[in-house]
Protein backbone atom coordinates (compact mmCIF):
# COMPACT_ATOMS: atom_id res chain seq x y z
CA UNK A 1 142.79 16.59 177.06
CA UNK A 2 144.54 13.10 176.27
CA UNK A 3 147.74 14.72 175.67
CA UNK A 4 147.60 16.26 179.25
CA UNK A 5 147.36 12.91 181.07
CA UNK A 6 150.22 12.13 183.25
CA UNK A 7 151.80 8.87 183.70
CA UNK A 8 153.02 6.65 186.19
CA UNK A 9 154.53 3.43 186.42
CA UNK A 10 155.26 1.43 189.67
CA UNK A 11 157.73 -1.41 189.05
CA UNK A 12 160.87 -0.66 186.86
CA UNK A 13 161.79 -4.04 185.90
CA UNK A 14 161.21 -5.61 182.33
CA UNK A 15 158.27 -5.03 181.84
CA UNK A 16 157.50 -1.84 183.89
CA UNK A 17 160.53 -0.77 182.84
CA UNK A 18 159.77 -1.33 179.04
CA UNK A 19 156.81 0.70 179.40
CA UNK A 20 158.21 3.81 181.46
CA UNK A 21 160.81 3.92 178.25
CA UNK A 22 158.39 3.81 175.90
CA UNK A 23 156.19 6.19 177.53
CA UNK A 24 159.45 8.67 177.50
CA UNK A 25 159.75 8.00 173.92
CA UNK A 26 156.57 9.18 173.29
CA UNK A 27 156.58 12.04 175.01
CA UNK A 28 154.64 11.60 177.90
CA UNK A 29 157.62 11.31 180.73
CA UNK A 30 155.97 9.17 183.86
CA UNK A 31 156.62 9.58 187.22
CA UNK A 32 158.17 6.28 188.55
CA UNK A 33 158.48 4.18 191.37
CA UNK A 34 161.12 1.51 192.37
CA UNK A 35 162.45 -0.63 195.80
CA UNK A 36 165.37 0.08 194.21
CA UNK A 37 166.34 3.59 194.13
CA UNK A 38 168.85 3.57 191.08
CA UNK A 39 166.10 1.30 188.90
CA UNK A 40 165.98 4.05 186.51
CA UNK A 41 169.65 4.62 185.66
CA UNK A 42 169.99 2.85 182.40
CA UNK A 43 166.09 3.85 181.48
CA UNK A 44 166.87 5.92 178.64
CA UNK A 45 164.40 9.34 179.00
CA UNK A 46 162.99 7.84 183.05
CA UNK A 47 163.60 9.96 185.72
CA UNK A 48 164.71 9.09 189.38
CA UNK A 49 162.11 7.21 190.87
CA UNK A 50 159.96 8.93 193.46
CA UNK A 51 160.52 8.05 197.35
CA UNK A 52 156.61 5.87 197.54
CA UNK A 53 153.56 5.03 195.21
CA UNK A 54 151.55 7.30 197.31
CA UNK A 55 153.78 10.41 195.64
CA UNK A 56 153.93 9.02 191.97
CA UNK A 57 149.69 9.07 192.61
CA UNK A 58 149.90 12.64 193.44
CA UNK A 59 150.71 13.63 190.34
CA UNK A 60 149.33 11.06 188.03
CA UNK A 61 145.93 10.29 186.37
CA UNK A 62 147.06 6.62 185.16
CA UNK A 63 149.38 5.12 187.04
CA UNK A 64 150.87 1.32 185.13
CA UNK A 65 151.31 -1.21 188.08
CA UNK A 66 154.24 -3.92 187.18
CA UNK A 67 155.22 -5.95 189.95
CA UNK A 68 155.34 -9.19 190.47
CA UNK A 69 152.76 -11.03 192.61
CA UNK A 70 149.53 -10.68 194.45
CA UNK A 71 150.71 -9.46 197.57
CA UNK A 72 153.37 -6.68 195.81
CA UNK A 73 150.43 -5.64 193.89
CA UNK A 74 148.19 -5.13 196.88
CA UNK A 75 150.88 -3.34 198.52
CA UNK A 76 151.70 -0.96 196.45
CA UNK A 77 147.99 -0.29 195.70
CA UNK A 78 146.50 -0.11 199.44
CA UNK A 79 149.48 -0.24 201.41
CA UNK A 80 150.27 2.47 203.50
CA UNK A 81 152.07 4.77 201.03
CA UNK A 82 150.67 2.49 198.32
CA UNK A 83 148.80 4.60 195.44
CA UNK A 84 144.76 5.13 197.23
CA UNK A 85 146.47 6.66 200.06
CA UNK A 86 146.79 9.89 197.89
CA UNK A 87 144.33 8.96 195.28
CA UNK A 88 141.63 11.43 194.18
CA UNK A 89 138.61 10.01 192.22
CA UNK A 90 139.59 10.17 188.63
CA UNK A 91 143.06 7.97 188.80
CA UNK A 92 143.10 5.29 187.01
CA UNK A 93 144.96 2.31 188.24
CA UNK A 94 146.41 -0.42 185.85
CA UNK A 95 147.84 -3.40 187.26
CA UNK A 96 150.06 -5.28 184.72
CA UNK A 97 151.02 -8.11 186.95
CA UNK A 98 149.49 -11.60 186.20
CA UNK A 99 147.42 -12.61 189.72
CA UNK A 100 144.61 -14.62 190.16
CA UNK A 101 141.51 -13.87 189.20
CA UNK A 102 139.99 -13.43 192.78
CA UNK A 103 142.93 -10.97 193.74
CA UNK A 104 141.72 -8.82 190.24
CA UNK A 105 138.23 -8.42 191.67
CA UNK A 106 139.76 -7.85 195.31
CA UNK A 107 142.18 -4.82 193.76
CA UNK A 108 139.07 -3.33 191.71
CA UNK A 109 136.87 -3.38 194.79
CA UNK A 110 139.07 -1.75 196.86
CA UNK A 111 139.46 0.78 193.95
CA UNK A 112 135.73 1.26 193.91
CA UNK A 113 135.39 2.52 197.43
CA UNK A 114 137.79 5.17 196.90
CA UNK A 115 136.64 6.17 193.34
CA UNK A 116 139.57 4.96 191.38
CA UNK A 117 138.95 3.20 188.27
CA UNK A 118 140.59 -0.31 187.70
CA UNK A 119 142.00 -2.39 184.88
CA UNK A 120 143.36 -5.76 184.96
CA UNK A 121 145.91 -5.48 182.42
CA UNK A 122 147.85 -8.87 180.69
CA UNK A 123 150.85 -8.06 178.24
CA UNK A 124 152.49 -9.97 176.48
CA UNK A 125 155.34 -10.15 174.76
CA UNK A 126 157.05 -8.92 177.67
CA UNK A 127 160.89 -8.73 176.15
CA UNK A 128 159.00 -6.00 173.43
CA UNK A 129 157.87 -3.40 176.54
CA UNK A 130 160.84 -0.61 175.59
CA UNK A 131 159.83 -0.96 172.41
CA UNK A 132 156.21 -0.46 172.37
CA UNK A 133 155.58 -3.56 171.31
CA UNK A 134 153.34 -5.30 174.06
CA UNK A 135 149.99 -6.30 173.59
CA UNK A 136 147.90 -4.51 176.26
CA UNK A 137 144.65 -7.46 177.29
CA UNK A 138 142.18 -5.30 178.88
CA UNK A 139 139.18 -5.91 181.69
CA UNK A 140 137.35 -3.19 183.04
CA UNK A 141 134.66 -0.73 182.41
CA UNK A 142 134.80 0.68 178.87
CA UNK A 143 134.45 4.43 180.45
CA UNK A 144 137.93 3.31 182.39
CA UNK A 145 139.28 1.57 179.46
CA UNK A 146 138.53 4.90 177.27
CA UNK A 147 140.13 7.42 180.23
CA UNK A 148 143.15 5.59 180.38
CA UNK A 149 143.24 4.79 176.54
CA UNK A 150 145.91 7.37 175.40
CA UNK A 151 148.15 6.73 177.88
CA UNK A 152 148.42 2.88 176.88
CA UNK A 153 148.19 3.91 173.08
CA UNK A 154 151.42 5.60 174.12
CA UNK A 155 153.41 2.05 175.01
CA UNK A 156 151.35 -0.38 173.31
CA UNK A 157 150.89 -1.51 169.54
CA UNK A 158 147.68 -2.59 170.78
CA UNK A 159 144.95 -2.54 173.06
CA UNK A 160 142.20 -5.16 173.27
CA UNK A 161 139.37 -4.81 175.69
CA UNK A 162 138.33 -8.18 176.41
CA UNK A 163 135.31 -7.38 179.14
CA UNK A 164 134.27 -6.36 182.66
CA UNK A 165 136.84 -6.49 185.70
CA UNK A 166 138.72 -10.01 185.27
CA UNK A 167 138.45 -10.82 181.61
CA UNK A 168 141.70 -9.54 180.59
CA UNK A 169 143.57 -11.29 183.39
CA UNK A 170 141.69 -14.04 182.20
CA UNK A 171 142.68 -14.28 178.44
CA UNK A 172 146.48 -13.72 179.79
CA UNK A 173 146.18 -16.84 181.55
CA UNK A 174 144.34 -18.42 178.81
CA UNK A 175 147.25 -17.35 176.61
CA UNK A 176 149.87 -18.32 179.09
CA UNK A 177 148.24 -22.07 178.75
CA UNK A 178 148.63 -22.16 174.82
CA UNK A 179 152.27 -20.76 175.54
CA UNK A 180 153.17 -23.30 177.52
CA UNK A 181 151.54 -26.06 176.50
CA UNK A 182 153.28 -25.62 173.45
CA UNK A 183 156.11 -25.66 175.20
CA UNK A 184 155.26 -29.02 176.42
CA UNK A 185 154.46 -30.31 173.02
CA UNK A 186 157.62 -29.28 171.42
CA UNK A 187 159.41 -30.71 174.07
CA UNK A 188 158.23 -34.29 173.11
CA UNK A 189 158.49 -33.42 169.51
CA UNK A 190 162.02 -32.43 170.05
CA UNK A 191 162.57 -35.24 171.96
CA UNK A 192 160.97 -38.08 169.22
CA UNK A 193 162.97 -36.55 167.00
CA UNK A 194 166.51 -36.64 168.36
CA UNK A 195 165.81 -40.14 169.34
CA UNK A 196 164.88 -40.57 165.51
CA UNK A 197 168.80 -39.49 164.50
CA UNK A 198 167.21 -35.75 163.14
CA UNK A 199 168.51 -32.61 164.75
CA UNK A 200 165.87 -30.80 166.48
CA UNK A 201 167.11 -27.66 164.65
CA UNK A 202 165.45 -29.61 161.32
CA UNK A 203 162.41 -29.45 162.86
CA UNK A 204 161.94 -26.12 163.56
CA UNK A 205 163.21 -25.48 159.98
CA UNK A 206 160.29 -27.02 158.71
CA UNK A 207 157.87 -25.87 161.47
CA UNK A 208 159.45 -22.11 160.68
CA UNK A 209 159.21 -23.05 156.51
CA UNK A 210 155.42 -24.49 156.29
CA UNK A 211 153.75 -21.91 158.91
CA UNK A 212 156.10 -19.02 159.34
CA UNK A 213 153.04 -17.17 160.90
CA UNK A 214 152.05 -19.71 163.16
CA UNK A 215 148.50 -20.32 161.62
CA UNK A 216 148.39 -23.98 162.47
CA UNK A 217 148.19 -23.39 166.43
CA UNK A 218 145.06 -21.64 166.27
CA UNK A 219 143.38 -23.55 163.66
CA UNK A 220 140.92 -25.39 166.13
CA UNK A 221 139.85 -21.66 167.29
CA UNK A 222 139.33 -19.82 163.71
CA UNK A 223 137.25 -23.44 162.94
CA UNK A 224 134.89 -23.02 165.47
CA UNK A 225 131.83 -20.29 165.51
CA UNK A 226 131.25 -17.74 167.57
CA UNK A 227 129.74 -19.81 170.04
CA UNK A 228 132.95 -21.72 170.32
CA UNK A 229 131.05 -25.14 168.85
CA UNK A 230 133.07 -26.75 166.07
CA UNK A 231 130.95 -27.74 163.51
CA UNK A 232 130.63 -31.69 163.35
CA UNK A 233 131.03 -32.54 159.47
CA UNK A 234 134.70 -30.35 160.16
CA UNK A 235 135.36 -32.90 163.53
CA UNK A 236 134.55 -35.94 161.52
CA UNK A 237 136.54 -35.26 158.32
CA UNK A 238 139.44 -34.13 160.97
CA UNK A 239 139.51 -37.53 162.71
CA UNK A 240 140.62 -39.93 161.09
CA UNK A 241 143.73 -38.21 160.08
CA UNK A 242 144.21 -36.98 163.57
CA UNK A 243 143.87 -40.46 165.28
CA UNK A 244 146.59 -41.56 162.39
CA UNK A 245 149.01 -39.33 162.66
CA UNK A 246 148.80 -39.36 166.90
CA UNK A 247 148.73 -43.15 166.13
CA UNK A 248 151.90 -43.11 164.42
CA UNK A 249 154.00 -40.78 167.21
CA UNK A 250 153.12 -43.35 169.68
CA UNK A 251 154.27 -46.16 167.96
CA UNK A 252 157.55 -43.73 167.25
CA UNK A 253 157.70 -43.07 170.59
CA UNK A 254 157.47 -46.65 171.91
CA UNK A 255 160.24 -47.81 169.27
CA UNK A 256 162.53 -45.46 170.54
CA UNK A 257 162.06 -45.32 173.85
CA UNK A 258 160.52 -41.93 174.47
CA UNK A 259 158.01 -41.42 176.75
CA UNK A 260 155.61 -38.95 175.90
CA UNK A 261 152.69 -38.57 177.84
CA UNK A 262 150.84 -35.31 176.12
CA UNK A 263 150.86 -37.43 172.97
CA UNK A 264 148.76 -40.04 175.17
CA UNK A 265 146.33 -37.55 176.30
CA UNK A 266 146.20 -35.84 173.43
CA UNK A 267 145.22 -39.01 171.39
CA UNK A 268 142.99 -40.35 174.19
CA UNK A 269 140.93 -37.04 173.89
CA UNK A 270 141.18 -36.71 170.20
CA UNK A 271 137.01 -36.95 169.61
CA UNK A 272 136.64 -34.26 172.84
CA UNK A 273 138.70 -32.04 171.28
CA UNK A 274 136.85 -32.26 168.12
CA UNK A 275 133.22 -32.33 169.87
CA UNK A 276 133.01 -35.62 169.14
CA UNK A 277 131.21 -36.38 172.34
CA UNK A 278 129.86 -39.72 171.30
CA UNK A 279 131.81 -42.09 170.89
CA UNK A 280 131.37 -44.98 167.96
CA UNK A 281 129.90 -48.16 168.99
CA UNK A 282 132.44 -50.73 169.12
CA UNK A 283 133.10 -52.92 166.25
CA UNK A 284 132.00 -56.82 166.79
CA UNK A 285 135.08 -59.27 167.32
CA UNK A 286 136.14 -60.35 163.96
CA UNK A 287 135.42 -64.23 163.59
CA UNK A 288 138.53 -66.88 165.44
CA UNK A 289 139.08 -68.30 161.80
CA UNK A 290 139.93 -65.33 160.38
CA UNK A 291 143.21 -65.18 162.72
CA UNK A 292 144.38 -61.90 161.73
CA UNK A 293 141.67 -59.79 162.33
CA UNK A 294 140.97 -61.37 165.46
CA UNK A 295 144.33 -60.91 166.70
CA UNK A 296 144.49 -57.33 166.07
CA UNK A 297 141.16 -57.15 168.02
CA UNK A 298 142.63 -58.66 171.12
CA UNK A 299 145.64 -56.33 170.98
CA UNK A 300 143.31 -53.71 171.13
CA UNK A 301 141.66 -55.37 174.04
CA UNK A 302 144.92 -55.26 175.80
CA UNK A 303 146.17 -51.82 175.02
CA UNK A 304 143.45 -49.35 173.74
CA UNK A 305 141.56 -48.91 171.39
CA UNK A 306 143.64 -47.82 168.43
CA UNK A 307 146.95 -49.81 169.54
CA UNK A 308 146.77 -52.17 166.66
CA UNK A 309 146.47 -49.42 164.06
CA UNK A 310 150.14 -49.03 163.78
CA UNK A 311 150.98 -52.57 162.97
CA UNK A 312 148.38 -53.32 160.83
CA UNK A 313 150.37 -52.57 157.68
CA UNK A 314 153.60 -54.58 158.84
CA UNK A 315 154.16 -57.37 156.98
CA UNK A 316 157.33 -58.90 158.66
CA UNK A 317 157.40 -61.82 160.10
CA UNK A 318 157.64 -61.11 164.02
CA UNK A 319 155.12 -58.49 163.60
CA UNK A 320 153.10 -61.40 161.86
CA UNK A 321 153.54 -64.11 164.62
CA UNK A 322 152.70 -61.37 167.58
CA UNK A 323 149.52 -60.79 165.92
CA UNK A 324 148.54 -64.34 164.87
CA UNK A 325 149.52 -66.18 167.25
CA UNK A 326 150.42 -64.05 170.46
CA UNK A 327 147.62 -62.41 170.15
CA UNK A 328 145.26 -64.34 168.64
CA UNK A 329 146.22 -67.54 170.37
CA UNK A 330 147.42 -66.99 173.34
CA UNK A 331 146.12 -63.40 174.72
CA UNK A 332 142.50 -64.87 172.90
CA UNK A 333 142.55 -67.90 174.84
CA UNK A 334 139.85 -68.95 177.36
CA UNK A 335 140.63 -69.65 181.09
CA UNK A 336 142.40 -66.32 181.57
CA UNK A 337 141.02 -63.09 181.55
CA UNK A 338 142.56 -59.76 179.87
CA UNK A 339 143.05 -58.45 182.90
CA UNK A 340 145.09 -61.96 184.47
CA UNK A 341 147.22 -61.97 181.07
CA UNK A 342 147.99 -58.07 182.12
CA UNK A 343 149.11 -58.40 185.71
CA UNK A 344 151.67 -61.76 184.26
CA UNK A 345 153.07 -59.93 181.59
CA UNK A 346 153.29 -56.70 183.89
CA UNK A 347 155.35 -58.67 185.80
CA UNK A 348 157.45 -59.94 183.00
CA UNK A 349 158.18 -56.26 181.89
CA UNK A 350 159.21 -55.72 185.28
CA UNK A 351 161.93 -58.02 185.35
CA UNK A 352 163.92 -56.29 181.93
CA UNK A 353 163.25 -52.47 183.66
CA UNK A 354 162.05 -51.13 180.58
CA UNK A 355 159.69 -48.71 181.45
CA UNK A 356 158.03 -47.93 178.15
CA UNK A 357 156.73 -51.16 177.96
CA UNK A 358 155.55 -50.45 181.57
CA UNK A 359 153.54 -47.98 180.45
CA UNK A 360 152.12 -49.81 178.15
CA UNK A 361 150.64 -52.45 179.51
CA UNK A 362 149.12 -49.77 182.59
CA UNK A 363 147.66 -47.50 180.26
CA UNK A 364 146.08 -50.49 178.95
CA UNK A 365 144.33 -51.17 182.14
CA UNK A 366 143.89 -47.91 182.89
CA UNK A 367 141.94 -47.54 179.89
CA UNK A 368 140.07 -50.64 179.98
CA UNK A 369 139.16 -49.88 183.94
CA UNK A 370 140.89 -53.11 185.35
CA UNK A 371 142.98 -51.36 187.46
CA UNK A 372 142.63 -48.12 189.30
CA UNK A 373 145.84 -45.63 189.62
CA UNK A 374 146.14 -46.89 193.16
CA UNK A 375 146.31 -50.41 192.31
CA UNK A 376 148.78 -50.10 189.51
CA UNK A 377 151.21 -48.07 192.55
CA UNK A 378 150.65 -51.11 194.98
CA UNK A 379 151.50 -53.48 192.41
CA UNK A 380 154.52 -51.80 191.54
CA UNK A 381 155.46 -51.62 195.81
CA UNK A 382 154.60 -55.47 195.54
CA UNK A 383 157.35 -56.16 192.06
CA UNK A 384 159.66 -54.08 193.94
CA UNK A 385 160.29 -57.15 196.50
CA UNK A 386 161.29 -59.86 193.60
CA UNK A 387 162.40 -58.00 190.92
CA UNK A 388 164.76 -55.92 193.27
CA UNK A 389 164.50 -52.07 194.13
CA UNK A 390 166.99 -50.68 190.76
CA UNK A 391 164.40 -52.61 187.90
CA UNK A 392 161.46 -51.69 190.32
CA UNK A 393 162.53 -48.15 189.83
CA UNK A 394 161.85 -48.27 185.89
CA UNK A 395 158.16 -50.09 186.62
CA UNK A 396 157.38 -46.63 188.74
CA UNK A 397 158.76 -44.48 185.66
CA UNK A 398 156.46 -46.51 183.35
CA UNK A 399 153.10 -46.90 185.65
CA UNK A 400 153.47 -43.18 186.53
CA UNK A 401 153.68 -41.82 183.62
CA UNK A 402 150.81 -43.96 182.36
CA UNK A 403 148.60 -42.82 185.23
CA UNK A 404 149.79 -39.20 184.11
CA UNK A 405 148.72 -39.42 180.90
CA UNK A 406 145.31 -41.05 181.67
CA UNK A 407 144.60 -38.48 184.57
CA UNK A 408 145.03 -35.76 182.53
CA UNK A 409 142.91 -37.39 179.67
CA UNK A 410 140.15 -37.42 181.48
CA UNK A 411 137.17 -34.40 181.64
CA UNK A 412 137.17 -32.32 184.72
CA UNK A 413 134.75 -33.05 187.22
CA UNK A 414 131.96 -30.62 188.53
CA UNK A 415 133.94 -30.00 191.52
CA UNK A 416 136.44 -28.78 189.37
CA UNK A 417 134.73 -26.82 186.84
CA UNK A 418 133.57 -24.68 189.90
């Protein structure tokens, strides 16, 4: 009977912790398991923890598994007095610590010999686990999943069985990568805008106002089909406002001073992450005569396709001039190629130590392929000698951070994807 199972929990920190509380809450008292032998002290409804795993598997059929790396979690789980060494088939085993996948399928082997079911278990949010208010991310066997599904009912709000042995270890990860690439992304936004005179606070007022639920993050994922394809007609009518807006932070960025390199990859990948996979022909060079047009080409054949979208509306006069005639007259002159104009005026920006203009001009050539990441580092060694070490130091900040943002830009290789 479900209401018979016994529980254990190995691990009484937050998280294991959380769950040994909320298992006592609902009734079902686990047997426990700590290094530290007064772990359970301040666990409202825990007992003392018993002397080894080994004994808290004697008298448990699920046992919760919360420590915090690979080699804890194969301790405690084939050690010797980790939980198989007084396992009898029937115990289920639920390891709650986030490992790599490879150590998951190690664990549940191991299980398998001795007739102990396995789940990989991810939970998250881990500051809710005395509260049952995890999310329990499940891979396993559904017959395991179902034997140990009261027990988890009993410190969960919810259980989602994502697949076979690995897949809920895998959508933790997975999870962990939207968590913290957010981070990431509101750490530039935060940034942009405190260098804009606004109080970061602002901006999560209006972040918190327009999508208190959080919608917007997953918007890419509830546009796409089952099959994970977004459909095109959705990628094409999203692009062009994409492109603008990520236009518009970089020129934001670059006006300030901010250097903010997931912007750059984000905007270089804009048609990937839309399935965009082909990319536009390019557009012909506008006519010479018509000296505007042609000299927001050539700043685009300096810095990117895209670079001249965010000055095509200004209508003061130094914006003017660096179109018309730096651009158009002296970057579209013959004798010198793009590439000879870049290395001279890489040189120049050298000399002020400004290294968002740095980065300018190397993501430029990193994105036209004129120069490789390890030739943009030797010419930076080479400035160092006559521009002096101190402005030499801003050139590395800039060409770094451009060969950042253009490495991780680009698709994996099929080494990688392995």
């Amino acid at each position: 009977m479900s209401d018979t199972l016994r529980a254990g929990v190995i691990g009484l920190g937050m998280i294991g912790g959380g769950v040994a509380v909320s298992l006592a809450r609902s009734g079902r008292v686990p047997a426990v398991h700590d290094v530290r032998a007064d772990a359970a002290a301040d666990l409202a409804g825990v007992p003392e923890p018993l002397g080894s795993p080994a004994e808290v598997a004697r008298v448990s059929d699920v046992v919760m598994v919360a420590v915090v790396n690979a080699d804890q979690a194969r301790e405690v789980i084939g050690g010797e007095d980790g939980l198989l060494r007084a396992a009898r088939p029937g115990l289920t085993i639920v390891l709650l610590a986030t490992v790599a996948l490879p150590v998951v399928h190690e664990l549940a082997a191991l299980c398998a010999e001795q007739g102990v079911g396995f789940l990989d278990c991810g939970v998250t949010p881990g500051d809710k686990a005395a509260e049952n208010g995890m999310v329990a991310i499940l891979g396993g066997e559904q017959r395991t999943v179902d034997a140990a599904g009261p027990v988890l009912a009993d410190w969960a709000k919810k259980v989602v069985h994502c697949g076979p042995p690995g897949a809920g270890m895998a959508t933790k990860i997975a999870r962990n990568v939207v968590t913290y690439g957010s981070w990431r992304t509101v750490a530039e936004a935060s940034a942009l805008a405190r260098a804009a005179g606004v109080d970061p606070a602002r901006l999560a007022e209006v972040i918190e106002a327009a999508d208190p639920e959080g919608r917007t993050l997953l918007q890419l994922l509830r546009m796409q089909d089952t099959d994970g394809v977004l459909p095109e007609a959705i990628g094409r009518q999203v692009e062009p406002l994409m492109t603008k807006d990520l236009d518009a932070a970089r020129d934001l960025a670059v006006s300030l001073g901010v250097q903010t390199p997931l912007v750059e990859a984000v905007r270089t990948q804009a048609r990937r992450t839309l399935q965009l996979d082909a990319e536009p022909a390019p557009a012909p060079a506008p006519p010479k005569d018509d000296v505007h047009a042609y000299g927001l080409h050539m700043m685009d054949q300096a810095y990117g396709p895209g670079f001249s979208t965010a000055v095509q509306g200004g209508g003061d006069p130094f914006t003017t001039e660096t179109v018309d005639y730096l651009f158009a007259q002296v970057w579209g002159r013959e004798g010198l190629s793009v590439r000879d104009r870049r290395l001279l005026t890489l040189g120049v920006a050298a000399t002020v130590g400004r290294p968002e203009l740095v980065q300018i001009i190397a993501n430029g050539a990193l994105t036209n392929g004129e120069l490789t990441a390890d030739q943009l580092r030797e010419t930076v060694l080479h400035l160092a000698v006559y521009t002096g070490w101190c402005k030499a130091t801003a050139t590395h900040t800039g060409v770094t951070a451009a060969i950042d943002a253009h490495a991780a830009a680009q698709p994996p290789t099929a080494q990688e994807q392995k």
